[in-house]
Protein backbone atom coordinates (compact mmCIF):
# COMPACT_ATOMS: atom_id res chain seq x y z
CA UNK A 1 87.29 105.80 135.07
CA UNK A 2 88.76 106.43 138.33
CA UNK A 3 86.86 106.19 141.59
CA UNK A 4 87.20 110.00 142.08
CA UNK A 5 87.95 113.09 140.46
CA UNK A 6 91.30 114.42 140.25
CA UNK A 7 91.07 117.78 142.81
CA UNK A 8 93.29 120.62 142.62
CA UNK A 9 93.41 123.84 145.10
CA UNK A 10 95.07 126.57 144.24
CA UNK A 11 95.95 129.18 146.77
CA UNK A 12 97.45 132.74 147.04
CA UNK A 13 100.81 133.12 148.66
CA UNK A 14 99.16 133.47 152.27
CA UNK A 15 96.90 130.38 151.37
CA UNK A 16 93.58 131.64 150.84
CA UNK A 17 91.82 130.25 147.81
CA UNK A 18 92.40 131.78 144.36
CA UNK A 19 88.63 132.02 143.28
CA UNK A 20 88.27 132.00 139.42
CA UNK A 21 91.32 130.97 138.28
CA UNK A 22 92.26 128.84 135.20
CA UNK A 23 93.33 125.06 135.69
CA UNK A 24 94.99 123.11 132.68
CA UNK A 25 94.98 119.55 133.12
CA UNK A 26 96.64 117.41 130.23
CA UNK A 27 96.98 114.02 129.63
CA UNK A 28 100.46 113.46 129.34
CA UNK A 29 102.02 111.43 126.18
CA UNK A 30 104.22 107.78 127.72
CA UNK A 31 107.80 107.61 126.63
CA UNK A 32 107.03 105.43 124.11
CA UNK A 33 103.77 106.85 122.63
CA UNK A 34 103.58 108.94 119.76
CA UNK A 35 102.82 112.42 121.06
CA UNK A 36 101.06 113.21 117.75
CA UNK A 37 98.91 110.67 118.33
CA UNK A 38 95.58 109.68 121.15
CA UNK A 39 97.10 106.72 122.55
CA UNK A 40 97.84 107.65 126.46
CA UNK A 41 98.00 106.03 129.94
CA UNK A 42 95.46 108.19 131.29
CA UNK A 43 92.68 110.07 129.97
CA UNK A 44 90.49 113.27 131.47
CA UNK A 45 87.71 115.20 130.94
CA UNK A 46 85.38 117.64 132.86
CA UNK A 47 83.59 116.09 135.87
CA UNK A 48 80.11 115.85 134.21
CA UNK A 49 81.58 114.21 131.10
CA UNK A 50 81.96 110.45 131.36
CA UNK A 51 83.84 108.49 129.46
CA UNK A 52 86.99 110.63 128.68
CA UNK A 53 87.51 107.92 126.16
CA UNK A 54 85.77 105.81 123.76
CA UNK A 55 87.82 103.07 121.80
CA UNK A 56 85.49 101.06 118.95
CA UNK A 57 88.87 99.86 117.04
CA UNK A 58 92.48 100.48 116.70
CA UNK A 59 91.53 102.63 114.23
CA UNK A 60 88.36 104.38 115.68
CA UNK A 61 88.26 106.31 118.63
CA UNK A 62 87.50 109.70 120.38
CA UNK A 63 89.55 110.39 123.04
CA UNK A 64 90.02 113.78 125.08
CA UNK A 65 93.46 114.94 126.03
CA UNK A 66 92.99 118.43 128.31
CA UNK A 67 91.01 120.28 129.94
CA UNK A 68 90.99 123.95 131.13
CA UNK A 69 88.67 124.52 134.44
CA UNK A 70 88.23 127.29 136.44
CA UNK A 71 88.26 126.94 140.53
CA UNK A 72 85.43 127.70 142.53
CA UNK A 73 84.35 129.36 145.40
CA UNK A 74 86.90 127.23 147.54
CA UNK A 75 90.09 127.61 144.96
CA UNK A 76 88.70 124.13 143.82
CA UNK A 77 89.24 122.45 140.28
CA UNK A 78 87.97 119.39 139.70
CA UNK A 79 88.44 116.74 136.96
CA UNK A 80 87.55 113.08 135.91
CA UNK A 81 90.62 110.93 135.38
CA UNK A 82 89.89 107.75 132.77
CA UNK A 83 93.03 105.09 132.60
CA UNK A 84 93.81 104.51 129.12
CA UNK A 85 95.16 101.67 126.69
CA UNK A 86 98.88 102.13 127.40
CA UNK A 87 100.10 100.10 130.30
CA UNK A 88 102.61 101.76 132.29
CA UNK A 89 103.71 104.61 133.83
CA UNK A 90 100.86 107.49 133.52
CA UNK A 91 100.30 111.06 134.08
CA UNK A 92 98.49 113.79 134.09
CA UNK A 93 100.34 117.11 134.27
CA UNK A 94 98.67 120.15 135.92
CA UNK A 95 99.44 123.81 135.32
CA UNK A 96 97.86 127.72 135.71
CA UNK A 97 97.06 128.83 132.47
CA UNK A 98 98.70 132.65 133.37
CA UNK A 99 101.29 131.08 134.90
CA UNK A 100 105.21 130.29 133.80
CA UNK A 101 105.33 127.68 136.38
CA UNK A 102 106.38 124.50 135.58
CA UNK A 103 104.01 121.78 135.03
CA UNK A 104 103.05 119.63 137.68
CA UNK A 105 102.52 115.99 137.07
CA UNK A 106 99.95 113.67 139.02
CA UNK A 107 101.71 109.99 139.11
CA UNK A 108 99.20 106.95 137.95
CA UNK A 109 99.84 103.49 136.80
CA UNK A 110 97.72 101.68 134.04
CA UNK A 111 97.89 97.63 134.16
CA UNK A 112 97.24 96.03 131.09
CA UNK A 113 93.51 94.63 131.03
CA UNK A 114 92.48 91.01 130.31
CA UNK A 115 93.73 88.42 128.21
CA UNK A 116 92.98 89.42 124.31
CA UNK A 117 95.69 88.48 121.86
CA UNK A 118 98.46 86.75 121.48
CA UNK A 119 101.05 89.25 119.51
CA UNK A 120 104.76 88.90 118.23
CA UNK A 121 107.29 91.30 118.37
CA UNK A 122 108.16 90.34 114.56
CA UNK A 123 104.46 89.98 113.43
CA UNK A 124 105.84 89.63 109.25
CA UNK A 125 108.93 89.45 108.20
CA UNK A 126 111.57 87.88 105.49
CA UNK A 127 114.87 86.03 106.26
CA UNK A 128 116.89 83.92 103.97
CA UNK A 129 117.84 80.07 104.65
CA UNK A 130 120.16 79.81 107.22
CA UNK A 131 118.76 82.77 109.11
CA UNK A 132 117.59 82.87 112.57
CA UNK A 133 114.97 85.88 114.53
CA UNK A 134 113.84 86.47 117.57
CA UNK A 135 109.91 86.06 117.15
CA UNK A 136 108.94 88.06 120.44
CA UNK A 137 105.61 86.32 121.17
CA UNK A 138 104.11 87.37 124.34
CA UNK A 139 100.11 87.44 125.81
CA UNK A 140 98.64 90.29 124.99
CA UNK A 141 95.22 93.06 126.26
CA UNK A 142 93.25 94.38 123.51
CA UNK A 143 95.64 97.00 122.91
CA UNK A 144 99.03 94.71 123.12
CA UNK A 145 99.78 95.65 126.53
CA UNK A 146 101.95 92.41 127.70
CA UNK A 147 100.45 90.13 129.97
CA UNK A 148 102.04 87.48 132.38
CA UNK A 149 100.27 84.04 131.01
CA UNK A 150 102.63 81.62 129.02
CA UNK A 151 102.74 81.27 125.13
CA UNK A 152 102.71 78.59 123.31
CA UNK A 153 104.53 78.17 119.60
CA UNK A 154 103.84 75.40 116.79
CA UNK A 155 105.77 75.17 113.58
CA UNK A 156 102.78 74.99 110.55
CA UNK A 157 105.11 75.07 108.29
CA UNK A 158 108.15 72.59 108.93
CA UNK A 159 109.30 72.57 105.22
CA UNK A 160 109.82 76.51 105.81
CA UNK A 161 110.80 77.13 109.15
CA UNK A 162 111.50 75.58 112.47
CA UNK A 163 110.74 77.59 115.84
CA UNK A 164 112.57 76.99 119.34
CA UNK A 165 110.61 76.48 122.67
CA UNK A 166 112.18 79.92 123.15
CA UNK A 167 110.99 81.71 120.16
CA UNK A 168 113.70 81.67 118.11
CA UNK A 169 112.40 81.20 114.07
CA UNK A 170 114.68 79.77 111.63
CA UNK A 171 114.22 79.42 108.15
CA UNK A 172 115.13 76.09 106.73
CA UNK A 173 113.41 76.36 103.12
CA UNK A 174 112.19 78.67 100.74
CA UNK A 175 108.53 79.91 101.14
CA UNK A 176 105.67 81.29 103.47
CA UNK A 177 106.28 80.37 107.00
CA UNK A 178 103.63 80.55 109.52
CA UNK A 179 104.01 80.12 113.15
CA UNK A 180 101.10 78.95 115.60
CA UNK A 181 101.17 81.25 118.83
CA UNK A 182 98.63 79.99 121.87
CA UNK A 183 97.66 81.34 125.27
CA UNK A 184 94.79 80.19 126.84
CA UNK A 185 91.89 80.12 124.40
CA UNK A 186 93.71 82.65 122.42
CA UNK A 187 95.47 81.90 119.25
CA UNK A 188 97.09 84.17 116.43
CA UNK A 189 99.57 83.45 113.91
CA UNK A 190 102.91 85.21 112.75
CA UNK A 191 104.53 84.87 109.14
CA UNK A 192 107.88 84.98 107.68
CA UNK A 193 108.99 85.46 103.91
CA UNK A 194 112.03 83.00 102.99
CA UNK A 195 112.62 83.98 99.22
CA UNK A 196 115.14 82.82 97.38
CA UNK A 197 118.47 85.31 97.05
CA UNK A 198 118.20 87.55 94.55
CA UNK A 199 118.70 91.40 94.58
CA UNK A 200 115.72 93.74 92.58
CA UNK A 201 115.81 97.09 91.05
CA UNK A 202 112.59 98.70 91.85
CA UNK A 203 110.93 102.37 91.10
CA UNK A 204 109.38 104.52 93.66
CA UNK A 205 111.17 105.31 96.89
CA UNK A 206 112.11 102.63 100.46
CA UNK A 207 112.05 103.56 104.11
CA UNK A 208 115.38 105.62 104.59
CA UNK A 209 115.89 107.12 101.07
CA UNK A 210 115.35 110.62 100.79
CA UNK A 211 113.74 111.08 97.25
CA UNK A 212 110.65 110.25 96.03
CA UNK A 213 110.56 108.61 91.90
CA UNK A 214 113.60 106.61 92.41
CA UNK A 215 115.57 103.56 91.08
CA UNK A 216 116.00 101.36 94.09
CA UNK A 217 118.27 98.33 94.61
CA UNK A 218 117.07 95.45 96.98
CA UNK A 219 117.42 92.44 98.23
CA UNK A 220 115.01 89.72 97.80
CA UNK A 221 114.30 89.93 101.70
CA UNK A 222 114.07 93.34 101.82
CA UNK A 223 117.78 94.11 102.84
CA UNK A 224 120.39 96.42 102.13
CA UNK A 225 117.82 99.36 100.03
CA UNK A 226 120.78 101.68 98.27
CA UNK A 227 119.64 104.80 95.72
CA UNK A 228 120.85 104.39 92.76
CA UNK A 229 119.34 107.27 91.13
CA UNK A 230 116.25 109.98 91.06
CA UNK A 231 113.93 109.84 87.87
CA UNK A 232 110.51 111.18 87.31
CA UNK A 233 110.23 108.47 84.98
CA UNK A 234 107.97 109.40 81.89
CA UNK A 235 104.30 110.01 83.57
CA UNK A 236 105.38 107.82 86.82
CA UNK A 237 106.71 104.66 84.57
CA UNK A 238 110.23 104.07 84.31
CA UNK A 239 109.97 100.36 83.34
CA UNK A 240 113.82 99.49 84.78
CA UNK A 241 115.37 96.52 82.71
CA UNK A 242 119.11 94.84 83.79
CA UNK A 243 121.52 94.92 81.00
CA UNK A 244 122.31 90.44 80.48
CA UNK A 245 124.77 90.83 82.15
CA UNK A 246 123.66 92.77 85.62
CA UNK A 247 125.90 95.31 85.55
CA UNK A 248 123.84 98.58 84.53
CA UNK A 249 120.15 99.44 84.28
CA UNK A 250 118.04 100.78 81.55
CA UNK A 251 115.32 102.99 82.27
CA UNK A 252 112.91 105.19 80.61
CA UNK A 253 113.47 108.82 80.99
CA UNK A 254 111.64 111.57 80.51
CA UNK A 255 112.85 114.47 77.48
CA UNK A 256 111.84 118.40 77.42
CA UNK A 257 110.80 117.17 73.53
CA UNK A 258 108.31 115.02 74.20
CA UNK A 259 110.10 112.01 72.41
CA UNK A 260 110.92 108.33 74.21
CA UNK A 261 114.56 108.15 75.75
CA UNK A 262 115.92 105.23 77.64
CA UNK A 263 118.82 105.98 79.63
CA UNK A 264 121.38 103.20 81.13
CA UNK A 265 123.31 104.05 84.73
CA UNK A 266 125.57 101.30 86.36
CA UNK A 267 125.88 100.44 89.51
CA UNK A 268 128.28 103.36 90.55
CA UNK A 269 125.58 105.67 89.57
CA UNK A 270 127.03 106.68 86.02
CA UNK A 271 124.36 107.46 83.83
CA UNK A 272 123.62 108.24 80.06
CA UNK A 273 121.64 108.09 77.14
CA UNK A 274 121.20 104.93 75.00
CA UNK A 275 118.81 105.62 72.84
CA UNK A 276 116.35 108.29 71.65
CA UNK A 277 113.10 106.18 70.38
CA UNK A 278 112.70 106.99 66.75
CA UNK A 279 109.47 109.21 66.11
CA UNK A 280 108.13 112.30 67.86
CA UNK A 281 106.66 110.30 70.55
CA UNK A 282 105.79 110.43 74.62
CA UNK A 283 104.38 106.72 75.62
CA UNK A 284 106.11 104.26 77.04
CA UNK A 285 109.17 102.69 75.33
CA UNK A 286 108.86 99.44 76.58
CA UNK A 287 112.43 98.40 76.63
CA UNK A 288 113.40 94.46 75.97
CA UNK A 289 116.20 92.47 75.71
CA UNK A 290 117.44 89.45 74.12
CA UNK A 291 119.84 87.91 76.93
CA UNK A 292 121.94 85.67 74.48
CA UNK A 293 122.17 88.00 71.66
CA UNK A 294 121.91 90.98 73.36
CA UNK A 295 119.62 92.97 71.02
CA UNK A 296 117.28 95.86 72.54
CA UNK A 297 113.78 96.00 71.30
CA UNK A 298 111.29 99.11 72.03
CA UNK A 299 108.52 100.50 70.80
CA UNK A 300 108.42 103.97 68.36
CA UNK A 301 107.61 105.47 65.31
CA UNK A 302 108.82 105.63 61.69
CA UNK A 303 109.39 109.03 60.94
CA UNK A 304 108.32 109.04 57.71
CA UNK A 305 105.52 107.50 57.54
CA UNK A 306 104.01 108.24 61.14
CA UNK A 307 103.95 103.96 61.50
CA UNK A 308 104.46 102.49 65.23
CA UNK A 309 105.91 99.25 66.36
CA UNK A 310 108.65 97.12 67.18
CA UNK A 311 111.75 97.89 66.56
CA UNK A 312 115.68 96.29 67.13
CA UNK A 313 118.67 97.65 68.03
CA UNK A 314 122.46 96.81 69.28
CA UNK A 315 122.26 96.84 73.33
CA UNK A 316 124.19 100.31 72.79
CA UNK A 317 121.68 101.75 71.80
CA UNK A 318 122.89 101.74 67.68
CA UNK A 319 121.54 101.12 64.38
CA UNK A 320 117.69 100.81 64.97
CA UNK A 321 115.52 99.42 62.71
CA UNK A 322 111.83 98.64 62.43
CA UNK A 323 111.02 95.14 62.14
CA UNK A 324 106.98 94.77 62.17
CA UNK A 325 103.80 96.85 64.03
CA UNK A 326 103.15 95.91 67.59
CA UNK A 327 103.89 96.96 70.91
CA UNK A 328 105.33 96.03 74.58
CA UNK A 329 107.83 93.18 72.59
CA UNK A 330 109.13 90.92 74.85
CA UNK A 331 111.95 88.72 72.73
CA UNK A 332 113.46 85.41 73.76
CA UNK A 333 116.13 84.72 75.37
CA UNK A 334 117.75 83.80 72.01
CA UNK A 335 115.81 86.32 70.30
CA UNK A 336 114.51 83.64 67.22
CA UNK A 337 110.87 84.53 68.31
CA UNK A 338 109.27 88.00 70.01
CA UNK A 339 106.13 87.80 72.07
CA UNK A 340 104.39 91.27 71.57
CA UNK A 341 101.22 93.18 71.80
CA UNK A 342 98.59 93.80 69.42
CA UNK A 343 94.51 94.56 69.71
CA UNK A 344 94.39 93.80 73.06
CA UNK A 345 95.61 89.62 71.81
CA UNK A 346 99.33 88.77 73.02
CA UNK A 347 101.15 87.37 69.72
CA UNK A 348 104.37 85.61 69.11
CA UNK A 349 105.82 86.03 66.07
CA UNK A 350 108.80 83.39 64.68
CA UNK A 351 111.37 86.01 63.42
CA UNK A 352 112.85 83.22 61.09
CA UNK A 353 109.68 82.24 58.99
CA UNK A 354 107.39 85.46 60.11
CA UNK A 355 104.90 83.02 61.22
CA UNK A 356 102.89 84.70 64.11
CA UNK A 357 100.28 82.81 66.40
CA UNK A 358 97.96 84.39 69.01
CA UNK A 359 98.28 82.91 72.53
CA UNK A 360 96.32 84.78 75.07
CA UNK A 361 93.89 87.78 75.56
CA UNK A 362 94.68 91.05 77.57
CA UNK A 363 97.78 91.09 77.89
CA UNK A 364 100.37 93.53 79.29
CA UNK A 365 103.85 93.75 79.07
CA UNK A 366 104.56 90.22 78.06
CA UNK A 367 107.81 88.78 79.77
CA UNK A 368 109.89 85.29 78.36
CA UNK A 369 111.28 83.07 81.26
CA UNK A 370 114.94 82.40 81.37
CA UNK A 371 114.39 78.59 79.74
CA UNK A 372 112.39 80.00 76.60
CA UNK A 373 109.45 77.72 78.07
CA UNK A 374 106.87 79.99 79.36
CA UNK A 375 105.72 83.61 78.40
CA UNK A 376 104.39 85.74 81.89
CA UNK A 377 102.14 88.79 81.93
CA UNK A 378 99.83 90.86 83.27
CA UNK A 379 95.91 90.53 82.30
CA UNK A 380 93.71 93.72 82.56
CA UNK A 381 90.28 91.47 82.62
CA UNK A 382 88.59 90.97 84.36
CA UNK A 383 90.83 92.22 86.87
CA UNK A 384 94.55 92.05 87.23
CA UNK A 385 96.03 88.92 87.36
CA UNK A 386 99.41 87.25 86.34
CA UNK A 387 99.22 84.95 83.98
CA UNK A 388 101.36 82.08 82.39
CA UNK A 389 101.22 80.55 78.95
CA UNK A 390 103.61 78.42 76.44
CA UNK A 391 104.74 80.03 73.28
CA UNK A 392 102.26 77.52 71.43
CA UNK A 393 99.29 79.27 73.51
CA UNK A 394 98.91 76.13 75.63
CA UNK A 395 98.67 75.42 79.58
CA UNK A 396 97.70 79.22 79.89
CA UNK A 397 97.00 79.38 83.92
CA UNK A 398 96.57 81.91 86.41
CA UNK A 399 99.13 82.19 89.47
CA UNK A 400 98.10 85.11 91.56
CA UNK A 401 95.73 88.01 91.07
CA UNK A 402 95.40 91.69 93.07
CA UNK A 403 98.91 93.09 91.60
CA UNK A 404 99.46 96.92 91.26
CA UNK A 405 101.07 97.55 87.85
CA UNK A 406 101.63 95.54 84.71
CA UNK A 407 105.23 94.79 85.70
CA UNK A 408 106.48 90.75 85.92
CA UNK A 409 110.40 89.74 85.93
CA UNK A 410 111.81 86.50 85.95
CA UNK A 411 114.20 84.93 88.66
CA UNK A 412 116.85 84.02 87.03
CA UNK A 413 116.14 80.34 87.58
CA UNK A 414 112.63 80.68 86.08
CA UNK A 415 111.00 79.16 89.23
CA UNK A 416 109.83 82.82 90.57
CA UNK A 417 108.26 85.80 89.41
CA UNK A 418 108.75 88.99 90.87
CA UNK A 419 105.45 91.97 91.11
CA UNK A 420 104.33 94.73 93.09
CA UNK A 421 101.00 93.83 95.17
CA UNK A 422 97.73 95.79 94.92
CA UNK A 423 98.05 96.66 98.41
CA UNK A 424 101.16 97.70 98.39
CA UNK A 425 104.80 96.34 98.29
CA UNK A 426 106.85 94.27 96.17
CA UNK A 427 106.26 90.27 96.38
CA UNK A 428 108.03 87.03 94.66
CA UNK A 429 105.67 84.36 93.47
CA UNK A 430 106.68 81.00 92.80
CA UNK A 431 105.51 79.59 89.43
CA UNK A 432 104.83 76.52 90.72
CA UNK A 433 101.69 76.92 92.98
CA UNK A 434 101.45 80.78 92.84
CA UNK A 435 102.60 80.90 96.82
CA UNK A 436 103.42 84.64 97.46
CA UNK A 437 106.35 85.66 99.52
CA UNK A 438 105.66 89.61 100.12
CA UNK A 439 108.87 91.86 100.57
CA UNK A 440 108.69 94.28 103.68
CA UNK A 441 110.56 97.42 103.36
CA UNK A 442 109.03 97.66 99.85
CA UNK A 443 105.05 99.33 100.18
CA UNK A 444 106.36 102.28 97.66
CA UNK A 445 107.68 100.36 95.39
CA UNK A 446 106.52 99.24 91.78
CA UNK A 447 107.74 97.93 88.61
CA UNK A 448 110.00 95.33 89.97
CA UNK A 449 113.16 94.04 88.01
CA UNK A 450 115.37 90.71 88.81
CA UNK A 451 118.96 90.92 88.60
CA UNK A 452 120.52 88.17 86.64
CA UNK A 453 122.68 85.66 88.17
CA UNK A 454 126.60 87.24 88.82
């Protein structure tokens, strides 16, 4: 709070006081505060009210912004100034309330308060190998107002990333790079995604797209975000799936006749239908393919007998057939065996010999690696987790838990898995050690898909 209260006398045009009249101050937004919001330089209240401004967290304050106060007896308004959490320039702008003069402004300046944090400019962030940022570290107040006292940087990750006496972060291997920041007593850390390259089709909507229920394309660092379309999906799932080859997506659509449709659009934004799911039916159709032999496999009905399950077709879309009851079917790569879905138990069945042999428990959308070594999914129990397992059901492990929809897909390489986070965003984990590498730009996206190698 300020030593004394802001005074203000207003007089008539021969400069006698103006008894009774109506003072507005305001605490006036800095240039680079959000107006919308309570952060200010200065704060003020009525005279008898003290603080102006309570701050219990970033999040949790009560702050007040204006006041309106009448003058007295002398033409007198009076008013208690606080200085507030944005160092800088402040102000608090005065004005008559029945008046169309302009608004007066009463200069302050707010220095930052003591030594608190040690912040970077680039706090999280994702670069490939090769790539160089500027990390911005500086000391910090409470409220990351910049301070004079020197920072200090450590590399804790030299395998990841290596980090200049001048800040600059480069990324010298793939992973989760961490950097050590120090000032004083204080110490914080700043992190850096450096995925492999890759580029992702996605559904939901990215930071400069207009629509919301899109296919997205992005990068594996969270680069280059293009629209490629605007789908409601069928109930908010749209399940995207690259063609083998990379060059078009398949995603599931929804129909005014309630029935499964998967529609394909390539990367110039043509679109079409594929396929109509056989069988009056509005779940998911769980699209599939076999990358060498490029056969589609969905989920739907028989029409004449009412009978769901798996069925095949040719990756246009032609010449479906049923081939057992199941769902979510997940083929390999050379299609000679088909993990699926049945009571809640994930199954593979050898298409050759019809042998079929349970693997795992709770499983979602089941998804074959590239090398036909390892089947990945989601697990609904006890919580959400992605899982790993061999075809035979052996070395079933656990490589992360806390994702946000029952979506996995492969890198291309098989080394990483790509998943949308429970709190939000897309993120790449590698198979090996289940070390996540979360995607910025991505919080609205779900349902991730990995492009396969051009």
């Amino acid at each position: 709070m300020a030593t004394h209260p802001l005074s203000v006398e207003v007089d008539d045009r021969n400069g006698r006081p103006e008894v009774g009249v109506v003072v507005k101050f305001l605490a006036l937004a800095a240039d680079s505060a959000d107006s919308a919001k309570g952060a200010r330089g200065m704060y003020v209240c009525a005279v008898q009210t003290s603080p102006c401004a309570r701050y219990y967290s970033e999040r949790g304050y009560s702050v007040n912004l204006a006041l309106w106060q009448r003058t007295d007896s002398a033409g007198r308004a009076q008013a208690h100034v606080q200085f507030g959490v944005i160092a800088g320039p402040a102000a608090i702008g005065v004005s008559l309330q029945d008046s169309a003069g302009p608004l007066e402004r009463v200069k302050y300046t707010t220095r930052p308060g003591a030594l608190a944090r040690v912040v970077a400019t680039v706090p999280d962030t994702a670069v490939y190998v090769g790539r160089t940022y500027d990390l911005g570290a500086h000391a910090a107040d409470r409220f990351g107002n910049a301070r004079p006292e020197l920072v200090t940087l450590a590399d804790a990750t030299p395998t990841v990333i290596h980090v200049s006496s001048s800040g600059q972060v480069t990324a010298s291997g793939t992973g989760r790079g961490r950097v050590r920041m120090r000032s004083g007593d204080i110490t914080d850390s700043a992190w850096v995604s450096v995925p492999p390259r890759g580029r992702l089709a996605a559904f939901g909507w990215a930071p400069g797209l207009s629509a919301v229920n899109q296919l997205v394309l992005i990068n594996t660092d969270g680069s280059d975000p293009v629209l490629l379309a605007t789908t409601p999906g069928v109930s908010g799932i749209a399940l995207p799936l690259w063609t083998p080859d990379g060059n078009a997506l398949v995603f599931e659509a929804a129909t005014g006749g309630g029935s499964g449709q998967l529609n394909i659009i390539d990367m110039m934004g043509t679109q079409r239908v594929l396929l109509h799911a056989p069988g009056d039916f509005s779940e998911s159709v769980e699209p599939a393919f076999s990358s060498s032999t490029w056969a589609l496999y969905f989920f739907g009905t028989v029409d004449s007998t009412g009978q769901s399950g798996v069925f095949r077709a040719r990756a246009d879309g032609s010449g479906s057939t049923f081939i057992f009851p199941g769902v979510q079917p997940a083929p390999s790569p050379d299609g000679s065996h088909v993990a699926y879905v049945s009571d809640t138990l994930l199954m593979v069945r050898d298409m050759a010999s019809g042998q079929v042999t349970v693997i795992a428990a709770n499983p979602v959308l089941p998804r074959w690696s590239p090398k036909a070594d390892l089947i990945a999914f989601v697990s609904f129990e006890p919580f959400q987790q992605v899982q790993i397992v061999r075809a035979d059901g052996s070395g079933l492990r656990t490589i992360t838990s806390g994702v946000s929809s029952f979506v996995v897909s492969w890198s291309p390489d098989g080394a990483w898995l790509a998943a949308a986070h429970w709190d939000g965003g897309l993120e790449l984990i590698r198979v090996a050690d289940g070390e996540q590498l979360p995607i910025p730009g991505t919080s609205h996206l779900t349902q991730p898909t990995w492009r396969p190698t051009q």
